[in-house]
C-alpha atoms as a PDB file:
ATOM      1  CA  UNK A   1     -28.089   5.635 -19.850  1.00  0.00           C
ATOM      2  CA  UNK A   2     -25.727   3.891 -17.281  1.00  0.00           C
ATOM      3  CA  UNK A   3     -25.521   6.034 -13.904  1.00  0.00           C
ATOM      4  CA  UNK A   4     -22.128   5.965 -12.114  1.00  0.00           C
ATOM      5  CA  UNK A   5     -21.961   6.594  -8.278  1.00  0.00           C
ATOM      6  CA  UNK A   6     -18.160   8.542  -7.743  1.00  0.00           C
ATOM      7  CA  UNK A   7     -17.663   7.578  -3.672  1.00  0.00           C
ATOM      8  CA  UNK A   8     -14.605   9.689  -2.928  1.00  0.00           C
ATOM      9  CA  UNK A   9     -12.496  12.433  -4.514  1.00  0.00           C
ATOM     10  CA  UNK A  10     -10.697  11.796  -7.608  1.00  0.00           C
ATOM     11  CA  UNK A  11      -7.435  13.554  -9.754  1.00  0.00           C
ATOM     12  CA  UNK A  12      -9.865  15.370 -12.078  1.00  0.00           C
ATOM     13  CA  UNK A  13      -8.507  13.847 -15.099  1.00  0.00           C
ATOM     14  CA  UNK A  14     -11.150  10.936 -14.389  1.00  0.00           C
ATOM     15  CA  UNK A  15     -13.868  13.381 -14.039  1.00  0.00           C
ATOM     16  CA  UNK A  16     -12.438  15.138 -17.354  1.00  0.00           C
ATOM     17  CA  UNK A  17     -13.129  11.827 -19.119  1.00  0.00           C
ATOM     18  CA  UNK A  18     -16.522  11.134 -17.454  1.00  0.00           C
ATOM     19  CA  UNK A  19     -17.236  14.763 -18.561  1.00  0.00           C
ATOM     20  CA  UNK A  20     -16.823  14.271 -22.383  1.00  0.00           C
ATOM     21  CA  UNK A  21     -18.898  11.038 -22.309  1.00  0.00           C
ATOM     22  CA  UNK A  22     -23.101  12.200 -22.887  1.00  0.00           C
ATOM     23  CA  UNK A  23     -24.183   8.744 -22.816  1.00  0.00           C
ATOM     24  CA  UNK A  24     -23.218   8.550 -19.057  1.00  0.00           C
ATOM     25  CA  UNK A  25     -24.701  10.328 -16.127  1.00  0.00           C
ATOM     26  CA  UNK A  26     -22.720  10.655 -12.962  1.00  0.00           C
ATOM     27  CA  UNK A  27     -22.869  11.440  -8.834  1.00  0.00           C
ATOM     28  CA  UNK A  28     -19.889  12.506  -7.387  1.00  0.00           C
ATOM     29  CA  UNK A  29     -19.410  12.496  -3.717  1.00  0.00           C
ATOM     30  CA  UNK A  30     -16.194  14.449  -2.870  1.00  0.00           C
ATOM     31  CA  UNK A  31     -16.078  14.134   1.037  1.00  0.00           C
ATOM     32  CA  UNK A  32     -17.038  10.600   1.842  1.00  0.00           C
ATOM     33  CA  UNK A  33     -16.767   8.979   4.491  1.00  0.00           C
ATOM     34  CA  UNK A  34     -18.005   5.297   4.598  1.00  0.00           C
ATOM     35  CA  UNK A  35     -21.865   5.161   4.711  1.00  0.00           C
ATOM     36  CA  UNK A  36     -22.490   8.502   3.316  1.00  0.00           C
ATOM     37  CA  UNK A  37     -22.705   7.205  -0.287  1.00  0.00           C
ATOM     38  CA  UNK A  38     -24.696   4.730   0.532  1.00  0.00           C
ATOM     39  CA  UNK A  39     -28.472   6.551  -0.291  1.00  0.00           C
ATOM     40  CA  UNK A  40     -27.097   6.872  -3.905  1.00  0.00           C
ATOM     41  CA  UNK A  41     -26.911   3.333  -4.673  1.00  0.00           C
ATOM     42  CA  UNK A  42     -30.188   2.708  -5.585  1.00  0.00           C
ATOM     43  CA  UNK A  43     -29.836   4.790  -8.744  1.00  0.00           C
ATOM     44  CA  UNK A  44     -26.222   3.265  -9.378  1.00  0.00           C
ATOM     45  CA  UNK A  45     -25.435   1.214 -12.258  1.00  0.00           C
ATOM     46  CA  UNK A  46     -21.520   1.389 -11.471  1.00  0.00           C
ATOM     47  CA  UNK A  47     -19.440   2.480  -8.462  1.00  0.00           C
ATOM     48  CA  UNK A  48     -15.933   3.751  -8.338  1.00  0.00           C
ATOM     49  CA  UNK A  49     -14.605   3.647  -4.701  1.00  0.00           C
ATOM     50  CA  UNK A  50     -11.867   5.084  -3.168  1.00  0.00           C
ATOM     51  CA  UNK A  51     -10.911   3.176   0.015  1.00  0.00           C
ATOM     52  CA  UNK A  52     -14.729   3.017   1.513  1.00  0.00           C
ATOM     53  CA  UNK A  53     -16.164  -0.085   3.384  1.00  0.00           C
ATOM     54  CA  UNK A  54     -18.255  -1.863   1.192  1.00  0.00           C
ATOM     55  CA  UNK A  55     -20.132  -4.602   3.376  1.00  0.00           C
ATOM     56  CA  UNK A  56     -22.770  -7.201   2.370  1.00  0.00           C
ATOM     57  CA  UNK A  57     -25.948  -5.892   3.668  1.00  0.00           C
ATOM     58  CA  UNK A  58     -25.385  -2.625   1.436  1.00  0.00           C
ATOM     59  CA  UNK A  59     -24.177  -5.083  -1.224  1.00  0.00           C
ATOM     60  CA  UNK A  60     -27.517  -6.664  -1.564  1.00  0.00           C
ATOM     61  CA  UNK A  61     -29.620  -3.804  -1.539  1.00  0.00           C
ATOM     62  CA  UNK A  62     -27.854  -2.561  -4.865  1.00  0.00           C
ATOM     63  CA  UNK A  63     -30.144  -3.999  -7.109  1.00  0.00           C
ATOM     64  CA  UNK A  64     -28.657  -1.938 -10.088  1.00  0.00           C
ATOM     65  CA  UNK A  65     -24.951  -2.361  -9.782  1.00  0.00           C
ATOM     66  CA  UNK A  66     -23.245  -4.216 -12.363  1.00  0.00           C
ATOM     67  CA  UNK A  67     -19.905  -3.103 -11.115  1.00  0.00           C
ATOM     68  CA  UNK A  68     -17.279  -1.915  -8.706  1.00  0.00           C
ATOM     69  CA  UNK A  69     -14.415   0.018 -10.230  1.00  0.00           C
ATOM     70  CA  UNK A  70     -11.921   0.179  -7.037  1.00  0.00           C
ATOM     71  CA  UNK A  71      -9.708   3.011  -7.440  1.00  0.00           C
ATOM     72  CA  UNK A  72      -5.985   1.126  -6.477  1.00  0.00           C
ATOM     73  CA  UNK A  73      -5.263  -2.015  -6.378  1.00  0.00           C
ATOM     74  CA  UNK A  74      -6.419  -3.322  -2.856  1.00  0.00           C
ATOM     75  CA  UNK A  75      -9.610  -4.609  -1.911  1.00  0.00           C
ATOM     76  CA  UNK A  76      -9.225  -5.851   1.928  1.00  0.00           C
ATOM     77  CA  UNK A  77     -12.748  -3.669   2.462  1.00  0.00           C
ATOM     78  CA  UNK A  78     -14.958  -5.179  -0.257  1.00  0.00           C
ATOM     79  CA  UNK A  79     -16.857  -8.039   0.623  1.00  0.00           C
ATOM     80  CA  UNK A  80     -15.474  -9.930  -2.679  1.00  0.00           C
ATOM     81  CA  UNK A  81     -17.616 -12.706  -2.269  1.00  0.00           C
ATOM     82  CA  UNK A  82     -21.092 -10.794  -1.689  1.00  0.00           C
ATOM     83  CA  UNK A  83     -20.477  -9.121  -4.841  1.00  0.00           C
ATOM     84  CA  UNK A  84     -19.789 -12.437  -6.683  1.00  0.00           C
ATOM     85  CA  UNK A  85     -23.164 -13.664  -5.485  1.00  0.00           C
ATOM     86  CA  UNK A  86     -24.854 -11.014  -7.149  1.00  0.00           C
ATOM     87  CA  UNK A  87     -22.609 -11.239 -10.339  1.00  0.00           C
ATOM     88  CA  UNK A  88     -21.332  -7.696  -9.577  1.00  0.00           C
ATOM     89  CA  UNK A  89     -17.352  -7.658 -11.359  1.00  0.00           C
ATOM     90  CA  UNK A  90     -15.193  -6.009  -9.136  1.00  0.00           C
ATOM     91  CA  UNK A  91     -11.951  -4.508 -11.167  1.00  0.00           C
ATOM     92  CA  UNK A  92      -8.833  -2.551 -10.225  1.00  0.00           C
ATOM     93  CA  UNK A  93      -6.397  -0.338 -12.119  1.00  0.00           C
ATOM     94  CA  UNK A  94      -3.466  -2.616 -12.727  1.00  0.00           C
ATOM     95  CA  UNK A  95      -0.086  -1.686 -12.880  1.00  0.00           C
ATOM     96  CA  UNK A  96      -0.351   2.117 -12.523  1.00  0.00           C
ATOM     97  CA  UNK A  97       1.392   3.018  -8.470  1.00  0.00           C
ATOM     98  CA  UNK A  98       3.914   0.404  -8.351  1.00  0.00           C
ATOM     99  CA  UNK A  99       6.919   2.955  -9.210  1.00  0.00           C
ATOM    100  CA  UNK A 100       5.012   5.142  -6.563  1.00  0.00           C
ATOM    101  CA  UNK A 101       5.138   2.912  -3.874  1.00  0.00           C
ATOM    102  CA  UNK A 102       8.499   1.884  -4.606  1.00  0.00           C
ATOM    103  CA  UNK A 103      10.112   5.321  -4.689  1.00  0.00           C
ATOM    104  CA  UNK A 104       8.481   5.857  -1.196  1.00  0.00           C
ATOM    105  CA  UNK A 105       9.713   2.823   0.124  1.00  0.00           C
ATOM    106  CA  UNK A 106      12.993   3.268  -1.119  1.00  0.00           C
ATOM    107  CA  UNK A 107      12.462   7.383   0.938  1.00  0.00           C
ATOM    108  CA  UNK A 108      11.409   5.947   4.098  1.00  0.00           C
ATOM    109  CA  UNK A 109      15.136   3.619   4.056  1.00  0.00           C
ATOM    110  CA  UNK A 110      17.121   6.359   3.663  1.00  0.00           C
ATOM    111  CA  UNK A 111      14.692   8.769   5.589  1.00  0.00           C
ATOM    112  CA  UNK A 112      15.199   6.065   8.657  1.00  0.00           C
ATOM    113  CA  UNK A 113      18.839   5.157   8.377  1.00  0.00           C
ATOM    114  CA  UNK A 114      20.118   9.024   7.889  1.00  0.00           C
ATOM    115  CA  UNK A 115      18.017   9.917  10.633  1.00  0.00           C
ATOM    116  CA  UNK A 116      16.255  12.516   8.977  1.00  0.00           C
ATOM    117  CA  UNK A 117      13.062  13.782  11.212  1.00  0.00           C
ATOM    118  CA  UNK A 118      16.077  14.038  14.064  1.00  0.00           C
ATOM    119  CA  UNK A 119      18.235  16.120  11.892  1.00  0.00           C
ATOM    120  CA  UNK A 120      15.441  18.217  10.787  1.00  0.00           C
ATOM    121  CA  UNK A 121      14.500  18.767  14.219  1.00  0.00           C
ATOM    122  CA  UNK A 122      18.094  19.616  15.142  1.00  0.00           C
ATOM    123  CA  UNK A 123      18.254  22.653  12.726  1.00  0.00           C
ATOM    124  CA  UNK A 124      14.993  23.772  13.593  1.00  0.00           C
ATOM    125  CA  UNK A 125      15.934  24.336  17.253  1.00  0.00           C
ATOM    126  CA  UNK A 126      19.586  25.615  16.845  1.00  0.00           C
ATOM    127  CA  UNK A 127      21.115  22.381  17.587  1.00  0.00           C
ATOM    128  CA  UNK A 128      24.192  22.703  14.820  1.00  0.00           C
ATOM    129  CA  UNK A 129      25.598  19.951  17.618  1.00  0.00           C
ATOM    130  CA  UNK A 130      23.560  17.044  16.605  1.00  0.00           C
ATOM    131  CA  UNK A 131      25.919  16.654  14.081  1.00  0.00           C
ATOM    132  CA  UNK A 132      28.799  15.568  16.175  1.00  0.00           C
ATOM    133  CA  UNK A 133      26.597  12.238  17.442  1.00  0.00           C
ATOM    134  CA  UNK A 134      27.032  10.566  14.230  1.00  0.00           C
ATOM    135  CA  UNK A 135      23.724   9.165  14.279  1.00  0.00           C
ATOM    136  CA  UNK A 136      22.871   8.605  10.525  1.00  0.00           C
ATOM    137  CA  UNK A 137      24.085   5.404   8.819  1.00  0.00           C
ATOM    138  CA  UNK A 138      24.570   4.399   5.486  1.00  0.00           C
ATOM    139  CA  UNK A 139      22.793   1.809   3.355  1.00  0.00           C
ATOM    140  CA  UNK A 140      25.756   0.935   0.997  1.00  0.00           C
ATOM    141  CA  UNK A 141      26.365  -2.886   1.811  1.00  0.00           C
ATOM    142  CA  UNK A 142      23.991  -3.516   4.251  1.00  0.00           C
ATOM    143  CA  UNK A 143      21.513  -6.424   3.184  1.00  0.00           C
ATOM    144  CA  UNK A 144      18.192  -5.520   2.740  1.00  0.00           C
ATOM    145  CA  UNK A 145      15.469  -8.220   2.602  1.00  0.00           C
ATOM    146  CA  UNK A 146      12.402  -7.896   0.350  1.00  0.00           C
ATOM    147  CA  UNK A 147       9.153 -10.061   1.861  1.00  0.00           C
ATOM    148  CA  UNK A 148       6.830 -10.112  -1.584  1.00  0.00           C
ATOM    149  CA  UNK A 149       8.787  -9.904  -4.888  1.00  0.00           C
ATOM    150  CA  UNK A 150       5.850  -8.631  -6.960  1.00  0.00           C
ATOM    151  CA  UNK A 151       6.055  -5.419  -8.757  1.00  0.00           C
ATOM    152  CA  UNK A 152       6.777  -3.513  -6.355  1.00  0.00           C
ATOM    153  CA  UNK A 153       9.208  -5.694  -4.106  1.00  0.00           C
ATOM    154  CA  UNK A 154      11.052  -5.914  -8.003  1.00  0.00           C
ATOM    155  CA  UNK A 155      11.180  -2.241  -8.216  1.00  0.00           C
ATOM    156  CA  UNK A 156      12.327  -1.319  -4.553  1.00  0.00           C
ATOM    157  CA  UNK A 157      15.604  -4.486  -5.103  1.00  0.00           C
ATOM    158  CA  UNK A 158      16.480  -1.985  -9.113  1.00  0.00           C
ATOM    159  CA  UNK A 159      15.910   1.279  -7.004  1.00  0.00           C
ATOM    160  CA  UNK A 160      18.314  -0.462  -3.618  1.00  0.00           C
ATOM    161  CA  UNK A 161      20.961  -2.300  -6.006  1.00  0.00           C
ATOM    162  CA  UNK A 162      22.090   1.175  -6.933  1.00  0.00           C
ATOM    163  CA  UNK A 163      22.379   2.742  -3.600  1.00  0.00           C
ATOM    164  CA  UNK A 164      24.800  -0.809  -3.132  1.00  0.00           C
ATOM    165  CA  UNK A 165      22.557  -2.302  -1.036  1.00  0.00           C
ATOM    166  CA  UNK A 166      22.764  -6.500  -0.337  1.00  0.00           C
ATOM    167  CA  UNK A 167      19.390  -7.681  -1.519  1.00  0.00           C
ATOM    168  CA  UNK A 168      17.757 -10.871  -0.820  1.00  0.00           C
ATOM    169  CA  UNK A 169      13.899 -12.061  -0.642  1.00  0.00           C
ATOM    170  CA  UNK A 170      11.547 -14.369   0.699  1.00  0.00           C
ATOM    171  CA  UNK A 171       8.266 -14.901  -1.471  1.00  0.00           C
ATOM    172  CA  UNK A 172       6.841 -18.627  -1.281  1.00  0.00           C
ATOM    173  CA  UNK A 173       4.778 -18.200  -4.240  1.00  0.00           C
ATOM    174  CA  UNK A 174       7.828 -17.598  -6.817  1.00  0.00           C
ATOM    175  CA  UNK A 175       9.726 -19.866  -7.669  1.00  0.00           C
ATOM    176  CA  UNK A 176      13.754 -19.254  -6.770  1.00  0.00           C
ATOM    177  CA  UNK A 177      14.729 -20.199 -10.719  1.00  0.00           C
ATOM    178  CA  UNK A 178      12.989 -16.905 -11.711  1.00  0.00           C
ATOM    179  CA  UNK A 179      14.869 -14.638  -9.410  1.00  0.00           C
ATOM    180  CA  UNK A 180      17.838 -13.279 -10.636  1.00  0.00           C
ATOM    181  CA  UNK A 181      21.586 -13.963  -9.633  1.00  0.00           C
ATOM    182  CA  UNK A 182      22.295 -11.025  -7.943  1.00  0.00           C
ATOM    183  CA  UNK A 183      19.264 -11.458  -5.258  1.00  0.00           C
ATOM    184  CA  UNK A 184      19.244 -14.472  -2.395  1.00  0.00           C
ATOM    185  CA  UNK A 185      16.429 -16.579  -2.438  1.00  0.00           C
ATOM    186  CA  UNK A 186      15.639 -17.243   1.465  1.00  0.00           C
ATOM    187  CA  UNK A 187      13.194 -20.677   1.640  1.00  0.00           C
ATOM    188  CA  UNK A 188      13.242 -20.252   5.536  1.00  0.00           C
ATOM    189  CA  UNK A 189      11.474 -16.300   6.786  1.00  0.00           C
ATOM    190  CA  UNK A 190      13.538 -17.106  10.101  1.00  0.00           C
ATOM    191  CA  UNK A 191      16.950 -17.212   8.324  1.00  0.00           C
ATOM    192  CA  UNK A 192      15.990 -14.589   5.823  1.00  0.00           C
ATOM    193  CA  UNK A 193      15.219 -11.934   8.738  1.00  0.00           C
ATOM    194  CA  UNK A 194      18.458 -13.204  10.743  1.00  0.00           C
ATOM    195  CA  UNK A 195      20.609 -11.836   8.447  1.00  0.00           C
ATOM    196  CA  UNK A 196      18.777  -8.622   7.288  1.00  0.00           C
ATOM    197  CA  UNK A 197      19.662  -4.871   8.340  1.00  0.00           C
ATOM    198  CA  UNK A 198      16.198  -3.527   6.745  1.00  0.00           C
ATOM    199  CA  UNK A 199      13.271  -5.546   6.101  1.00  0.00           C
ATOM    200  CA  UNK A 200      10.589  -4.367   3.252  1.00  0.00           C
ATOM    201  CA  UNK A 201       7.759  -5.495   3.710  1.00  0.00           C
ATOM    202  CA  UNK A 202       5.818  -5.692  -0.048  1.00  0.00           C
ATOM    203  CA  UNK A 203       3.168  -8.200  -0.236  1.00  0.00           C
ATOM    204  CA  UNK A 204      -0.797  -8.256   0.038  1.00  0.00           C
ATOM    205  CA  UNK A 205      -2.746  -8.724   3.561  1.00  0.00           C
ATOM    206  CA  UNK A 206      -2.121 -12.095   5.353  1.00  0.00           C
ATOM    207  CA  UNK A 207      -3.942 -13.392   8.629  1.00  0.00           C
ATOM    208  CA  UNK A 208      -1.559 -13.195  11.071  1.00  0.00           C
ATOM    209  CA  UNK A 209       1.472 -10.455  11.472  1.00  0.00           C
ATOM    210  CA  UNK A 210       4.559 -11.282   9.265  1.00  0.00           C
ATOM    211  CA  UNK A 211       6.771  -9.517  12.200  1.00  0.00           C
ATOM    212  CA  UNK A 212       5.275 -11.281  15.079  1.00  0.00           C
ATOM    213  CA  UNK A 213       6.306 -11.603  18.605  1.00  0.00           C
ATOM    214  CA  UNK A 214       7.440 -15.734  17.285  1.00  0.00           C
ATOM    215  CA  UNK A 215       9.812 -13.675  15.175  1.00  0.00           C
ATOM    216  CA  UNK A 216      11.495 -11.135  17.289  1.00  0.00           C
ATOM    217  CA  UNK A 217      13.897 -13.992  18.467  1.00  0.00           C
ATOM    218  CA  UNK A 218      15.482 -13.883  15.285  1.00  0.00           C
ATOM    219  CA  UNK A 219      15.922 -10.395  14.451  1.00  0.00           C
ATOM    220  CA  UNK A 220      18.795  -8.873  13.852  1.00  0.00           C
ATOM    221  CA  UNK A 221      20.048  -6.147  16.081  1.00  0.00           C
ATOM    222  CA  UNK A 222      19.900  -2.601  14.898  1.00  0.00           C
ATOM    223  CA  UNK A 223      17.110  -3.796  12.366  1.00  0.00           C
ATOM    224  CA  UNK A 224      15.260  -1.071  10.009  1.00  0.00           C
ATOM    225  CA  UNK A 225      11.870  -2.240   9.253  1.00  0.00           C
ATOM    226  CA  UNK A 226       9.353  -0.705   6.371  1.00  0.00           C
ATOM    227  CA  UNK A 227       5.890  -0.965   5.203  1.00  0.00           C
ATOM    228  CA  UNK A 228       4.520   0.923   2.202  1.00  0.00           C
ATOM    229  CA  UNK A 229       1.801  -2.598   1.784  1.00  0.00           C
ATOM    230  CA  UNK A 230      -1.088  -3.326   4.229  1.00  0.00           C
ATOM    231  CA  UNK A 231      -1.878  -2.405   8.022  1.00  0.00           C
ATOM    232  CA  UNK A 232      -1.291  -5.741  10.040  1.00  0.00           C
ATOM    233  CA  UNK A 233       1.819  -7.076   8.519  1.00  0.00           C
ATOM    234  CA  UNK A 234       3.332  -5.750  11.840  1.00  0.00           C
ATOM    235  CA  UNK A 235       2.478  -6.828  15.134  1.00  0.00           C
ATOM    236  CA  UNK A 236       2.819  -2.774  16.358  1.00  0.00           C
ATOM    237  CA  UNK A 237       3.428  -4.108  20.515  1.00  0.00           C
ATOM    238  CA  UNK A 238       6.711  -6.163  19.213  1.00  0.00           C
ATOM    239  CA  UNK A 239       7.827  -3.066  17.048  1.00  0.00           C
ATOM    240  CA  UNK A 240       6.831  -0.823  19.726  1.00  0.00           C
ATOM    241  CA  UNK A 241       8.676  -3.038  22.219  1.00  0.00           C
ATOM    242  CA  UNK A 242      11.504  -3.349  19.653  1.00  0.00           C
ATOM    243  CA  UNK A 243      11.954   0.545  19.265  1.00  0.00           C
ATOM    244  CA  UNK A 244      12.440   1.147  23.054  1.00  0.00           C
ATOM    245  CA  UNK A 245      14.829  -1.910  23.752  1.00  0.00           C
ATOM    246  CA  UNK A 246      17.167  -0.517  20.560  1.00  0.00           C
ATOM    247  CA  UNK A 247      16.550  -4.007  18.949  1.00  0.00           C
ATOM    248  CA  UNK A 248      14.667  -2.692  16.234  1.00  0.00           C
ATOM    249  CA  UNK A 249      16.640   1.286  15.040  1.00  0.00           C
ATOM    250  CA  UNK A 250      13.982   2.325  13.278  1.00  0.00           C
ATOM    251  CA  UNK A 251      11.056   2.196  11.178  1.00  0.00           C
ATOM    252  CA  UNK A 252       9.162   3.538   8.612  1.00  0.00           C
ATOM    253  CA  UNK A 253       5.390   3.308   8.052  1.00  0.00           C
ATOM    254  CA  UNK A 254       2.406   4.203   5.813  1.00  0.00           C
ATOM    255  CA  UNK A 255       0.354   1.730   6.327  1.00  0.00           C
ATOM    256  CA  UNK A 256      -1.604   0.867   9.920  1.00  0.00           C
ATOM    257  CA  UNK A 257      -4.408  -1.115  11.337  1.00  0.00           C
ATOM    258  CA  UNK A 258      -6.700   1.410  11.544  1.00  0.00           C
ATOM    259  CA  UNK A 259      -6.785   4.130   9.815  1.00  0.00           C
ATOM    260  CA  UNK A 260      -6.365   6.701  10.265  1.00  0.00           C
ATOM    261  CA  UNK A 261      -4.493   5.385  13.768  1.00  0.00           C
ATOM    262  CA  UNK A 262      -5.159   6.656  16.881  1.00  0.00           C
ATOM    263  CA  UNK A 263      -3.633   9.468  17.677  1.00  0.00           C
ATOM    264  CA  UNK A 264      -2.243   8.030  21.521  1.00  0.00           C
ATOM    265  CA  UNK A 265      -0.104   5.169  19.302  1.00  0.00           C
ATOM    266  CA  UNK A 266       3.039   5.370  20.972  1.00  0.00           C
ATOM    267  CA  UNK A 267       5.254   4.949  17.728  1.00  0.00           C
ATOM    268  CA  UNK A 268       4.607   8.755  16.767  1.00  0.00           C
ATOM    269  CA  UNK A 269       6.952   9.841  20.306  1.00  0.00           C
ATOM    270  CA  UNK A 270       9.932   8.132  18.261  1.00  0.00           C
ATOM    271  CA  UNK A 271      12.320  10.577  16.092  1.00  0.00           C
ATOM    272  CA  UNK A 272      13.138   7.247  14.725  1.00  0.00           C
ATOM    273  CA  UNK A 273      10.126   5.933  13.167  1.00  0.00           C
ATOM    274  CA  UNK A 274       8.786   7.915  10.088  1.00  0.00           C
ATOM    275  CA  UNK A 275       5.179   7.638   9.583  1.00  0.00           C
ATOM    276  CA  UNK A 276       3.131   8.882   6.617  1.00  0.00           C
ATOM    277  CA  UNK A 277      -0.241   8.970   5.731  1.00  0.00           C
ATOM    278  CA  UNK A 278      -1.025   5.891   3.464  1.00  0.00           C
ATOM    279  CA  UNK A 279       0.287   8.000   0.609  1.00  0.00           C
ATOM    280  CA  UNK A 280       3.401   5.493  -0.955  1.00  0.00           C
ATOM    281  CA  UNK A 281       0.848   5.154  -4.091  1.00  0.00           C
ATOM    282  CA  UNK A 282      -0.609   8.977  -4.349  1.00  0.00           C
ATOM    283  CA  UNK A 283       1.846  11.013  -6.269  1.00  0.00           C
ATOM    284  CA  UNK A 284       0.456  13.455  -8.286  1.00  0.00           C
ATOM    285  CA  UNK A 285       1.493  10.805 -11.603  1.00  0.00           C
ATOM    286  CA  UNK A 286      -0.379   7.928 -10.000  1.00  0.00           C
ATOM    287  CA  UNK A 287      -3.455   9.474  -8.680  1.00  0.00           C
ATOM    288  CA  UNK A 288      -4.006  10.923 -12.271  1.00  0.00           C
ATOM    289  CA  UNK A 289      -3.582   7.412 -13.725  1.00  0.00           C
ATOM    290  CA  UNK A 290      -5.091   5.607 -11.311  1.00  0.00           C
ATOM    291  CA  UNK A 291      -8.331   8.157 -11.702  1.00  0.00           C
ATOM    292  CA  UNK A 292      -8.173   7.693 -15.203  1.00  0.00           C
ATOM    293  CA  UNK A 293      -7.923   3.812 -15.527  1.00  0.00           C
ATOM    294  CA  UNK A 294     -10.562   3.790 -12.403  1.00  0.00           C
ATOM    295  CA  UNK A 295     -12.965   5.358 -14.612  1.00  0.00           C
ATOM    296  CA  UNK A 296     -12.205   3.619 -17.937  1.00  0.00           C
ATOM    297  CA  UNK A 297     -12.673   0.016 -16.464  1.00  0.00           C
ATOM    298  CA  UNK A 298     -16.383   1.283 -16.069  1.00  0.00           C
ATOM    299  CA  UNK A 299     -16.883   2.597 -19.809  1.00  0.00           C
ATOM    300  CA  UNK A 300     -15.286  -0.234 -20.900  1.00  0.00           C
ATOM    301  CA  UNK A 301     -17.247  -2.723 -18.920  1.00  0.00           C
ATOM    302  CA  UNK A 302     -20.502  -0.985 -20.695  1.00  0.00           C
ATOM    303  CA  UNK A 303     -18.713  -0.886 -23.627  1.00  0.00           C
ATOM    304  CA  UNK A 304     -17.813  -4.371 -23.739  1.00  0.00           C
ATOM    305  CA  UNK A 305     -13.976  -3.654 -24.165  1.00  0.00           C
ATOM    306  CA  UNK A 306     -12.803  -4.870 -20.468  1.00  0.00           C
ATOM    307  CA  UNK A 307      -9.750  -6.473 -19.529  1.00  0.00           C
ATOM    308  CA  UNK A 308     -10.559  -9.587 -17.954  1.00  0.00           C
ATOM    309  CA  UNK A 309      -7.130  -9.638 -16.207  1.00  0.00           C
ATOM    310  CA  UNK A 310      -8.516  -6.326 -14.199  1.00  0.00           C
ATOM    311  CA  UNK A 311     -11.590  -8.243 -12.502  1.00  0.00           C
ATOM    312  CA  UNK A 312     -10.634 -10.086  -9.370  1.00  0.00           C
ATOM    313  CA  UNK A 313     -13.539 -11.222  -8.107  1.00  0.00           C
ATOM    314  CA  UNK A 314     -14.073 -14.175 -10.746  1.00  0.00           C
ATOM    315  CA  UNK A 315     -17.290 -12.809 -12.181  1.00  0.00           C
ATOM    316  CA  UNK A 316     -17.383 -13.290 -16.147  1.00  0.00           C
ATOM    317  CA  UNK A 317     -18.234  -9.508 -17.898  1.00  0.00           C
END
């Protein structure tokens, strides 16, 4: 009877479905933080983790695990490689928090260009006068480039074409034929961001910042910058820089280097900059289908019913 180790708190659909299966027993570890699962994977045949470290040295003491069931799509905090040595599959849940993340990212634009955390501030404190400084700008017309077309970079361009907006992308690993008519196709990042009033930034975790103190030259002034996809796409001194020199007008973030940051980061004294808690993929729909498919991966690894296009770790089920 396979024993499945639950590191972190899930929508309790997944535990519903757990629930109704007797040929599975289960641990389930609401509050964890990232070592304090780690006595319960001795007796582990599968483990479904939230966004916990999972390092080598605890890798190869799991003698029993067969799997890793992450629950999202990201796995920057898996060794990936450790697990392939033991011929450990690690899967994710597919397609399930791309409209998520898009609707978020499409909130923090509009959030950031109508100046909404001043405005809100304004009314809270009697200060019907804010008004008159005519500080909130619209999006209609104003270009807006994409950096990662994927799902969600597809999404956020449908959600911004009908707010009017100008969109155009960079993504080396498409090919410009497959984009459609109405988007630009930038080969060059430098000329892309020269021309762009926001920037989205939509694509998995590279090595080096995307906005980078090499790029600030070529920013456009009065630039909106957003990231709903991985902590260290941003070099936060240049934004920071950027914020306070009026360069950059604003930003909006959900995603950090650390998390969660530290709570001296400069960014969070600017009305300007929106910040949220790394939840663009969490709505209530997601986290119920991403609990769901999180836990089904797992039966249907034992059951011999998983889809190979869910393991991305290149171990065979």
């Amino acid at each position: 009877m396979p024993n499945i180790l639950i590191a972190g708190e899930l929508h309790p659909a997944g535990i519903d479905l757990l629930k109704k299966r007797s040929n599975y027993t289960f641990d389930y570890i609401k509050e964890v933080s990232d070592d304090n699962f780690l006595p319960y994977l001795d007796n582990a045949d599968a483990l479904l983790l939230r966004t916990q470290r999972f390092r080598r040295e605890n890798i190869e003491k799991s003698n029993n695990l067969k799997i890793v069931s992450r629950h999202g799509v990201g796995f920057d905090s898996i060794d990936t490689k450790a697990l392939r040595e033991k011929n450990i599959l690690l899967t994710i849940v597919g397609d399930v928090n791309s409209t998520s993340v898009s609707e978020h990212t499409m909130m923090l634009i509009l959030a950031v260009f109508k100046r909404v955390l001043l405005a809100d501030e304004a009314v809270r404190k009697s200060n019907w006068k804010y008004r008159d400084n005519y500080e909130p700008s619209e999006i209609f017309a104003k270009n807006l480039l994409i950096i990662g077309f994927g799902r969600i970079g597809q999404n956020v361009a449908n959600l911004a074409k009908v707010f009017g907006m100008n969109i155009s992308v960079f993504d080396p690993y498409i090919s410009s034929k497959s984009i459609s008519k109405e988007v630009r196709y930038w080969h060059s990042l430098e000329e892309a961001i020269s021309q762009a009033d926001c920037i989205s930034l939509n694509l998995p975790k590279v090595e080096s910042p995307v906005i980078s103190q090499d790029i600030v030259k070529y920013l456009k002034p009065g630039v909106v910058i957003i990231n709903t996809a991985r902590g260290g796409l941003i070099d936060l001194n240049v934004l920071t820089k950027g914020i306070e020199s009026g360069l950059i007008a604003g930003a909006g973030l959900d995603v950090f280097d650390d998390e969660p940051p530290d709570q001296n980061m400069i960014l969070k004294d600017y009305k300007q900059v929106i910040l949220t808690p790394h939840q663009a993929g969490l709505s209530m729909d997601s986290a119920k289908r991403m609990s769901m498919k999180s836990v089904q991966n797992i039966l249907d690894f034992f059951e011999g019913t998983l889809d190979p296009n869910l393991i991305v770790n290149g171990v065979k089920p």
